[in-house]
C-alpha atoms as a PDB file:
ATOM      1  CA  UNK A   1       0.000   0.000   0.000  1.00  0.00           C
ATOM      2  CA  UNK A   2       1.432   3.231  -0.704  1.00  0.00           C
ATOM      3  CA  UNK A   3      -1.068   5.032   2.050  1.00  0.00           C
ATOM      4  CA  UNK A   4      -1.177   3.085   4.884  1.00  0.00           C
ATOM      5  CA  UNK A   5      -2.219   5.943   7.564  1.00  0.00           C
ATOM      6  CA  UNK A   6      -3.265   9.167   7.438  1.00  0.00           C
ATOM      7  CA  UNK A   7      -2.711  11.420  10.594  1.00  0.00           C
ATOM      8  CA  UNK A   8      -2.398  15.067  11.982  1.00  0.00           C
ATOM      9  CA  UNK A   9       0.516  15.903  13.922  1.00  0.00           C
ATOM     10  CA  UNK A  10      -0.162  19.376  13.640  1.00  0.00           C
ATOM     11  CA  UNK A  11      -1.793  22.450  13.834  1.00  0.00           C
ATOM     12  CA  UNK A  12      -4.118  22.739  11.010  1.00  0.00           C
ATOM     13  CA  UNK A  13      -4.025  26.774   9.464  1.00  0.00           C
ATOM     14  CA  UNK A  14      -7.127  28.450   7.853  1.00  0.00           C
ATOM     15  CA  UNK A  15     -10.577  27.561   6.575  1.00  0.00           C
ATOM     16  CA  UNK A  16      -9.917  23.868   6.383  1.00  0.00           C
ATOM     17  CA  UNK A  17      -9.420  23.773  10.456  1.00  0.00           C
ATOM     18  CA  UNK A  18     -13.279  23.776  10.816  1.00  0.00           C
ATOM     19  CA  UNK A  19     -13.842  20.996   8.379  1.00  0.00           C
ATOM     20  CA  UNK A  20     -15.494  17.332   9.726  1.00  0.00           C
ATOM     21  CA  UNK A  21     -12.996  15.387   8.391  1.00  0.00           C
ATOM     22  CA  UNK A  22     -10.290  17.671  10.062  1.00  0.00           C
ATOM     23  CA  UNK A  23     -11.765  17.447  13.532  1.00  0.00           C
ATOM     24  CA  UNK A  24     -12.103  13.253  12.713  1.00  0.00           C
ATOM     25  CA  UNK A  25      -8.836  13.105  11.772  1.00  0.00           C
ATOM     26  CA  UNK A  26      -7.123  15.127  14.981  1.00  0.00           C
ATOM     27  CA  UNK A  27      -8.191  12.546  17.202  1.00  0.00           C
ATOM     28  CA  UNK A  28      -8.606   9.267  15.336  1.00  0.00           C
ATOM     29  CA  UNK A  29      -5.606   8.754  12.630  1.00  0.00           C
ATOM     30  CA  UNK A  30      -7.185   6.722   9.076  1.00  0.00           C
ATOM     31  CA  UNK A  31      -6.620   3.269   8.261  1.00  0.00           C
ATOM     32  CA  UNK A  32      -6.399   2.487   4.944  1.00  0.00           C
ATOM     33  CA  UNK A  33      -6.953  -1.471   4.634  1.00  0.00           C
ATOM     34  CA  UNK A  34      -8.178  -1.171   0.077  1.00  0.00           C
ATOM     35  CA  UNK A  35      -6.526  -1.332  -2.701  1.00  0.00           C
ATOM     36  CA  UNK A  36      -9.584   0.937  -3.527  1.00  0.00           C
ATOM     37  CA  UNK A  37     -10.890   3.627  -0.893  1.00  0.00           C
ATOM     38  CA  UNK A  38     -13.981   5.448  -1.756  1.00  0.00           C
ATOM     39  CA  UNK A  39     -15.141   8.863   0.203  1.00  0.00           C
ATOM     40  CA  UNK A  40     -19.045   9.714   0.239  1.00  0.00           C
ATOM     41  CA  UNK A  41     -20.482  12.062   2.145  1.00  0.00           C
ATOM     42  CA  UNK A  42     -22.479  15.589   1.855  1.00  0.00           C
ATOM     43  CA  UNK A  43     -21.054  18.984   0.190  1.00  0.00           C
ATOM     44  CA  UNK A  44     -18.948  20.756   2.906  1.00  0.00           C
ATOM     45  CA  UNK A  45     -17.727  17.653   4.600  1.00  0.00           C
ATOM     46  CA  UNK A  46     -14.331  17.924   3.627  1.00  0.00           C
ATOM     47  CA  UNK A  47     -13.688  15.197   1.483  1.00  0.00           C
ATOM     48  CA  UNK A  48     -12.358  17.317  -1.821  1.00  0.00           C
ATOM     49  CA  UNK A  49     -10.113  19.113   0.463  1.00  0.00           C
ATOM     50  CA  UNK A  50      -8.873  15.688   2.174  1.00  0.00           C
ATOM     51  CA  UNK A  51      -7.953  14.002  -0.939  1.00  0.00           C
ATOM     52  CA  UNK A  52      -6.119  17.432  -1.957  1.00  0.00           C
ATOM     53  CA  UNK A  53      -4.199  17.077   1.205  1.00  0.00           C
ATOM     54  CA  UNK A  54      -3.058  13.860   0.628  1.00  0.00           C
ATOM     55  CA  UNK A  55      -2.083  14.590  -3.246  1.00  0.00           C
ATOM     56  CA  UNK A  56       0.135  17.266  -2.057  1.00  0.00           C
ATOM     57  CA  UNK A  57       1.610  15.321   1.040  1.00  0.00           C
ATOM     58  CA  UNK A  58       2.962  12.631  -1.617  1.00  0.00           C
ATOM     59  CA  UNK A  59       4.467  15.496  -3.956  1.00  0.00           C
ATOM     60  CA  UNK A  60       1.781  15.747  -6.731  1.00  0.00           C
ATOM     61  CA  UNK A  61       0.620  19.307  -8.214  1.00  0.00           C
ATOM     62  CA  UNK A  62      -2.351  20.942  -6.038  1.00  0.00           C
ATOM     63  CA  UNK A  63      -4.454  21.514  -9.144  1.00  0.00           C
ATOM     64  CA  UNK A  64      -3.331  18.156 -10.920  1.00  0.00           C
ATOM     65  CA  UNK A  65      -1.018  16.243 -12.411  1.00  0.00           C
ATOM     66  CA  UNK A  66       1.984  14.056 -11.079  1.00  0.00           C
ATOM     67  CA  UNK A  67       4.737  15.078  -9.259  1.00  0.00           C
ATOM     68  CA  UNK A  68       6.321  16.390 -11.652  1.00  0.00           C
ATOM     69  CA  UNK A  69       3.694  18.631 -12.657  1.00  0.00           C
ATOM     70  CA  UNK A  70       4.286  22.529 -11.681  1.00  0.00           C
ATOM     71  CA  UNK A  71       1.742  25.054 -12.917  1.00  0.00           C
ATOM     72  CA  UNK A  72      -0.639  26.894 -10.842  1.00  0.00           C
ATOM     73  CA  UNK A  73      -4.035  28.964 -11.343  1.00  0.00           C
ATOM     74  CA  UNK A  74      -5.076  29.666  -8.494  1.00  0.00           C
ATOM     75  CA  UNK A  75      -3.858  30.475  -4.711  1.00  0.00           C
ATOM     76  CA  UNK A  76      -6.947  28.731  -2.605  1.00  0.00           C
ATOM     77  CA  UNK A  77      -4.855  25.777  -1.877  1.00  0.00           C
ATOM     78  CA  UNK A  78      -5.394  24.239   2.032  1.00  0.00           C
ATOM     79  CA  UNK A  79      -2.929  24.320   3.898  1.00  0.00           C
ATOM     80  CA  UNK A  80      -4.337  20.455   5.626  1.00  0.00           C
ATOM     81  CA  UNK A  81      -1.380  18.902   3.841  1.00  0.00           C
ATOM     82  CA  UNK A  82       1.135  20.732   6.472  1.00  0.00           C
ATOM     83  CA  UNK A  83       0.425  18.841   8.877  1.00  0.00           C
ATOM     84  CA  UNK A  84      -0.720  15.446   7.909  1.00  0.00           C
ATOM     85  CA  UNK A  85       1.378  12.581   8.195  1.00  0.00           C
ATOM     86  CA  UNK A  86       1.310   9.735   5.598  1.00  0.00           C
ATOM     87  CA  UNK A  87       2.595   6.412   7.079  1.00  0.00           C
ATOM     88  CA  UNK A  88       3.405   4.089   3.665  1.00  0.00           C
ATOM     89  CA  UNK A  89       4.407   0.001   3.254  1.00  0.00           C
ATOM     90  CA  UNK A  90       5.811   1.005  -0.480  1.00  0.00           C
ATOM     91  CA  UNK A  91       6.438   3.467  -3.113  1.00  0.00           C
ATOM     92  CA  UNK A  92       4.301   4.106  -6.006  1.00  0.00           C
ATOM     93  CA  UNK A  93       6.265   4.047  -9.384  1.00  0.00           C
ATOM     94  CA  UNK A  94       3.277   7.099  -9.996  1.00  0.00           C
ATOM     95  CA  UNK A  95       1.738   9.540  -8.530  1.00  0.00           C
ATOM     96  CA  UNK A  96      -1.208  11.033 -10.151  1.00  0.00           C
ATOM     97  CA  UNK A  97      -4.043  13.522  -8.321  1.00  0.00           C
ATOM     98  CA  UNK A  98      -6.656  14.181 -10.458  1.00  0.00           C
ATOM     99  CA  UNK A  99      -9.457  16.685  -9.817  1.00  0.00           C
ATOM    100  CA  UNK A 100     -12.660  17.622 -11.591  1.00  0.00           C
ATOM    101  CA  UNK A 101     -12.982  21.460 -10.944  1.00  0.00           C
ATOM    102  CA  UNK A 102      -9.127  22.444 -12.156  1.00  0.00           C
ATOM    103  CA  UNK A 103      -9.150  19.892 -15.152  1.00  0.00           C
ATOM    104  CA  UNK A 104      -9.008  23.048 -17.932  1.00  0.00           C
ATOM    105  CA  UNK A 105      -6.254  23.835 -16.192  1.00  0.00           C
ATOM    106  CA  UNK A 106      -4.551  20.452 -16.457  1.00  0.00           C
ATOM    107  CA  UNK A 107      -5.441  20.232 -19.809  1.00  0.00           C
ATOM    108  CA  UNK A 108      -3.712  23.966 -21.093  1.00  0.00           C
ATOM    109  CA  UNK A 109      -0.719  22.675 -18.588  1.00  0.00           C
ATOM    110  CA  UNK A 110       0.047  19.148 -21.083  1.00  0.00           C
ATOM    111  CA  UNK A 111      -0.858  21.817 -24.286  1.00  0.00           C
ATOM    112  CA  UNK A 112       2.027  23.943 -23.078  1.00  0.00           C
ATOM    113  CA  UNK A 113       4.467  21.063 -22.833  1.00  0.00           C
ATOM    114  CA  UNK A 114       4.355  21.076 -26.485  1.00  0.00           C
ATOM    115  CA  UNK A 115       3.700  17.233 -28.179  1.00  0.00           C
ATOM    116  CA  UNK A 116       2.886  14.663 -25.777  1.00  0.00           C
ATOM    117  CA  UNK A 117       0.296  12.122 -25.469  1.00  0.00           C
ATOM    118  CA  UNK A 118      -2.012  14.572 -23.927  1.00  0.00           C
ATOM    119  CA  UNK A 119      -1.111  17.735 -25.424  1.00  0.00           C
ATOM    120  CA  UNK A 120      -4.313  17.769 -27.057  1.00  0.00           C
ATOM    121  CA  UNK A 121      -6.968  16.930 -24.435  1.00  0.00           C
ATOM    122  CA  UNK A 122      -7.619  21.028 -24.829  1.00  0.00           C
ATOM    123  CA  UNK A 123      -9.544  20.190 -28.203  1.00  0.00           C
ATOM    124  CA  UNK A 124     -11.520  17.569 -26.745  1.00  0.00           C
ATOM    125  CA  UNK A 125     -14.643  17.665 -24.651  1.00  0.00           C
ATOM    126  CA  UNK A 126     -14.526  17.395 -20.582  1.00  0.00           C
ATOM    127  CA  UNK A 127     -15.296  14.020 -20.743  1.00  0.00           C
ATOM    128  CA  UNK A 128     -13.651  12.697 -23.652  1.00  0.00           C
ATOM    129  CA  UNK A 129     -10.169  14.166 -21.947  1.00  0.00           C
ATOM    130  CA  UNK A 130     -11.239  12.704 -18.644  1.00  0.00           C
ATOM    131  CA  UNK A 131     -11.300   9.400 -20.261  1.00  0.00           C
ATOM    132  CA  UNK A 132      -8.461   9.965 -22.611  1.00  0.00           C
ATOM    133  CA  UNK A 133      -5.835  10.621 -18.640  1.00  0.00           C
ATOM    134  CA  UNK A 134      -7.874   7.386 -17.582  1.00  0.00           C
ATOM    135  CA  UNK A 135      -6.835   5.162 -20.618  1.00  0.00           C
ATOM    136  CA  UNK A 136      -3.831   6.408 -21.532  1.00  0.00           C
ATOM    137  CA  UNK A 137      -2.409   8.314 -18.689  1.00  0.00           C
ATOM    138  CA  UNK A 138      -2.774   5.918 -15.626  1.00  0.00           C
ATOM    139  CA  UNK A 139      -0.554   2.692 -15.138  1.00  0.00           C
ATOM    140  CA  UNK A 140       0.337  -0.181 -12.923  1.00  0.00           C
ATOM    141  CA  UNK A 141       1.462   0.222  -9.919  1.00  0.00           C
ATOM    142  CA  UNK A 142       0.178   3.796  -9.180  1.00  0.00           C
ATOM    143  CA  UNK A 143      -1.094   6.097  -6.450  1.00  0.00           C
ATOM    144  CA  UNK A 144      -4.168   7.469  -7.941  1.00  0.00           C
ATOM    145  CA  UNK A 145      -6.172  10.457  -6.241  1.00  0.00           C
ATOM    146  CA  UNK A 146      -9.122  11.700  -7.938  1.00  0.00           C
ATOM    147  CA  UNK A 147     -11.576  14.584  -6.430  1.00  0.00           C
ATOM    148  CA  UNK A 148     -15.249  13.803  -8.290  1.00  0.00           C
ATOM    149  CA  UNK A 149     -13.476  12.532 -11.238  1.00  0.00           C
ATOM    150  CA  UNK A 150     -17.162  11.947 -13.154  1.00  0.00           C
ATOM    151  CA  UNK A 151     -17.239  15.767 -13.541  1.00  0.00           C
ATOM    152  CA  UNK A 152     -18.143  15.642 -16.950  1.00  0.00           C
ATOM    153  CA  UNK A 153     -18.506  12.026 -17.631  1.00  0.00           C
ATOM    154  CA  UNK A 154     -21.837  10.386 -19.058  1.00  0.00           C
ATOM    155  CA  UNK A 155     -23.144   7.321 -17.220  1.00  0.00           C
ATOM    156  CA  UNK A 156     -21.537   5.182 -19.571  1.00  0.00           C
ATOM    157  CA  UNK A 157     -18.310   7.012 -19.341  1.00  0.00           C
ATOM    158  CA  UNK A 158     -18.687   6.343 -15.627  1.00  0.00           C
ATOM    159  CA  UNK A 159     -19.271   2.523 -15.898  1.00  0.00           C
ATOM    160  CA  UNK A 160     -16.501   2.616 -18.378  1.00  0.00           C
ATOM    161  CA  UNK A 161     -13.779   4.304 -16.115  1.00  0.00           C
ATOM    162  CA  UNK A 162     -15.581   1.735 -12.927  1.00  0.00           C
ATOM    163  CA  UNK A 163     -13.616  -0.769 -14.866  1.00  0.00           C
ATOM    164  CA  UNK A 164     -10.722   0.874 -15.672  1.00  0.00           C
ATOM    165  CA  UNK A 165      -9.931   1.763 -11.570  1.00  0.00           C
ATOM    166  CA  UNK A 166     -11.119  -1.971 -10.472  1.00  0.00           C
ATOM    167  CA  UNK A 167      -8.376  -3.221 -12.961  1.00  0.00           C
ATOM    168  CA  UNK A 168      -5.647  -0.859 -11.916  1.00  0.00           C
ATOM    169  CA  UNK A 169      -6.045  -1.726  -8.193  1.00  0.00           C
ATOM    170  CA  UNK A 170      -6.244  -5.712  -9.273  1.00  0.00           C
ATOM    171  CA  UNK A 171      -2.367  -4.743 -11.068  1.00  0.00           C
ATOM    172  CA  UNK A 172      -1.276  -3.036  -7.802  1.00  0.00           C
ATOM    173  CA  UNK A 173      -2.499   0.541  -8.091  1.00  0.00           C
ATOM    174  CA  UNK A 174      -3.519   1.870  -4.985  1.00  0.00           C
ATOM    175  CA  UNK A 175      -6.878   4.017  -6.180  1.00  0.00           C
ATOM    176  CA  UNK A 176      -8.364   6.775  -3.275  1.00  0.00           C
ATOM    177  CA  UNK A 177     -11.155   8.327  -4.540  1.00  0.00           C
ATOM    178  CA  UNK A 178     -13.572  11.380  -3.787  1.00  0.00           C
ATOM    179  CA  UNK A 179     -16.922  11.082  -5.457  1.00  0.00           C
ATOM    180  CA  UNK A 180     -20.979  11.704  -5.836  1.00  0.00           C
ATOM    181  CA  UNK A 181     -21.688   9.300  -8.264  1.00  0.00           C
ATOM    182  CA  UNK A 182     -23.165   6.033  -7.433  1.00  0.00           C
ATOM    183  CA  UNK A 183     -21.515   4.223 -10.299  1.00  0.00           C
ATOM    184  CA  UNK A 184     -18.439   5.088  -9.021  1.00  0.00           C
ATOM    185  CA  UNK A 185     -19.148   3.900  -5.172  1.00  0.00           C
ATOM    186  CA  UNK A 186     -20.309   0.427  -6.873  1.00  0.00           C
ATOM    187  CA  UNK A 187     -16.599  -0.472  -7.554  1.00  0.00           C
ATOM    188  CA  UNK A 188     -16.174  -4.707  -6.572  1.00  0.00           C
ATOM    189  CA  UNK A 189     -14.161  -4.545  -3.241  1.00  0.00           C
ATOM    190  CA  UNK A 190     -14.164  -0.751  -3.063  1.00  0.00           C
ATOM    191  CA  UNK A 191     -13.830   0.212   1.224  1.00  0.00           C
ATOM    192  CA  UNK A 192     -16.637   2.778   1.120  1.00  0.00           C
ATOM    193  CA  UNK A 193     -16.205   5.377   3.859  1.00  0.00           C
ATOM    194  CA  UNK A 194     -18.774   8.422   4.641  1.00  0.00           C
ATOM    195  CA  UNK A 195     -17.904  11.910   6.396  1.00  0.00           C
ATOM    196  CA  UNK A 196     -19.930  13.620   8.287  1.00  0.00           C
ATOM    197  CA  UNK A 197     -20.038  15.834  11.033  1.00  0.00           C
ATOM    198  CA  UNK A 198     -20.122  12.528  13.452  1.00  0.00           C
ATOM    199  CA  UNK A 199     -16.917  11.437  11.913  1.00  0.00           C
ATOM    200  CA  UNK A 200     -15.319   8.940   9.152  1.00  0.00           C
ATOM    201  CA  UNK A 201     -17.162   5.746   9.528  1.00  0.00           C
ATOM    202  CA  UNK A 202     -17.330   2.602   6.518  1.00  0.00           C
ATOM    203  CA  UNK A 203     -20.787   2.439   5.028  1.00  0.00           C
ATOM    204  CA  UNK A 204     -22.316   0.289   3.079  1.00  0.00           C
ATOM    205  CA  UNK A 205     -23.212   0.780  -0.737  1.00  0.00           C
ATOM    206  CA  UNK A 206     -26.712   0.508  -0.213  1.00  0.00           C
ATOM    207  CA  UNK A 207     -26.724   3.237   2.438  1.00  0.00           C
ATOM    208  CA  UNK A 208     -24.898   5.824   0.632  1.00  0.00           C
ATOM    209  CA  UNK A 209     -26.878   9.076   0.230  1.00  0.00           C
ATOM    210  CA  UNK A 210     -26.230   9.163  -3.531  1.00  0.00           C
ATOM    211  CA  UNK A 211     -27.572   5.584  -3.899  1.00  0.00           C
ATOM    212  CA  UNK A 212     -30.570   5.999  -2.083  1.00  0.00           C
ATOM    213  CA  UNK A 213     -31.481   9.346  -3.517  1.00  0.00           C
ATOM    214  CA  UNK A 214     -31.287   7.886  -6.756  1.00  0.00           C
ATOM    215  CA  UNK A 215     -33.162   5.419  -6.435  1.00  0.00           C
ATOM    216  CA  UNK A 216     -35.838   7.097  -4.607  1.00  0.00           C
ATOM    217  CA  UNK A 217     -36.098   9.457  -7.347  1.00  0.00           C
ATOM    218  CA  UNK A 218     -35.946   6.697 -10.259  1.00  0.00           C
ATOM    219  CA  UNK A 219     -38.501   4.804  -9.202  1.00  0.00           C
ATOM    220  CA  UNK A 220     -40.932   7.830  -9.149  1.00  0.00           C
ATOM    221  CA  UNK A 221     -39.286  10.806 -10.757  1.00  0.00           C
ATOM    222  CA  UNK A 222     -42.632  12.673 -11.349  1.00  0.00           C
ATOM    223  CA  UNK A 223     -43.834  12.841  -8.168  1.00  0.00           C
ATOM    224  CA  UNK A 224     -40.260  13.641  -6.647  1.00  0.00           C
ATOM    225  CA  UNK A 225     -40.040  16.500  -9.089  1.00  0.00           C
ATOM    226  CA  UNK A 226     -43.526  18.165  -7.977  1.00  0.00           C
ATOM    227  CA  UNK A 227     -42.379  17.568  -4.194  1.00  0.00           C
ATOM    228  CA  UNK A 228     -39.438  19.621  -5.124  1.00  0.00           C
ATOM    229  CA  UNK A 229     -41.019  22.612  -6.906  1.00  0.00           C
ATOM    230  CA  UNK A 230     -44.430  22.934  -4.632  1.00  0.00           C
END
């Protein structure tokens, strides 16, 4: 495994001191057991920003990339990945973070590099770049950190890049993983954990939020839509 344990040791600066998974995390250190780790959880939790954390604690770009990424749009980066500590078995031979909101950015960053593989992800759609880093980008025996990586992505495209992870982790990639989508949460073997305000705690697929809610509305979208708008 290439993140065993994820602890503070420190004092953690600014907005992300407030956060649930922040005040979990201060007094309970995370155990990583999966080849394939899975956050759920509300908007606000602090799941974007603890994957973020992580990224930068193991020397990839804030906004994207692999470690030996450098470019930079923007200055909102938390300052959680000061004071975690990362307790590893291994090393990855790869270290990729991947988020959905700064993608444009990652894409214009591989454009600027002048011809490589991806240099021309800024001429494709969202989703058809997303799945272009997927299939071409990620290998064997990687640490792979994606923040809502379906931004963008059809359903298909979703059950599509399901595979893609499960297969990685079954060739040693160690996958953790940020999302909303219950396609994504459905990955075989995936340890699914939920933060909330009581704490980081394993749940079961069939109890995630986004799997109940869609099903709920699914099975009777009309009458969830005019509860909604009454």
């Amino acid at each position: 495994m290439f993140v065993d344990r994820v602890r503070i040791d420190a004092e953690v600066r600014g907005y992300a001191a407030g956060l649930d998974v922040v005040k979990h995390l201060a007094s309970s250190p995370l155990t990583l057991t999966s080849q394939v780790t899975v956050f759920t959880g509300d908007n606000g939790s602090g799941k974007s920003t603890l994957i973020e954390a992580i990224a930068v604690a193991r020397g990839a770009n804030a906004e994207g990339g692999s470690r030996n990424a450098r470019y930079a749009t923007r200055k909102s980066v938390s300052a959680l990945w000061e004071a975690l500590t990362i307790t590893r078995s291994e090393n990855p031979s790869d270290v990729f973070f991947l988020r959905g909101e700064t993608y444009l950015g990652l894409s214009e960053y591989y454009q600027s590099l002048g011809a490589n593989p991806l240099s021309d992800l800024v001429e494709l759609s969202h989703g058809q770049g997303l799945m272009r880093i997927f299939r071409d980008r990620f290998g064997q025996g990687a640490l792979l950190l994606l923040d809502e990586p379906e931004d963008g992505l059809s359903v298909f495209a979703q059950l599509e890049l399901m595979g893609i992870l499960w297969h990685l982790a079954d060739a040693g990639s160690q996958i953790i993983m940020a999302t909303h989508s219950p396609v994504l949460l459905g990955i075989p073997d995936a340890a699914l954990l939920e933060v909330s305000e009581d704490g980081i705690h394993p749940i079961r697929f069939e109890e995630c939020e986004a799997v109940t809610a869609h099903r709920e509305f699914i099975a009777n979208p009309n009458a969830t839509a005019n509860f909604l708008i009454q």
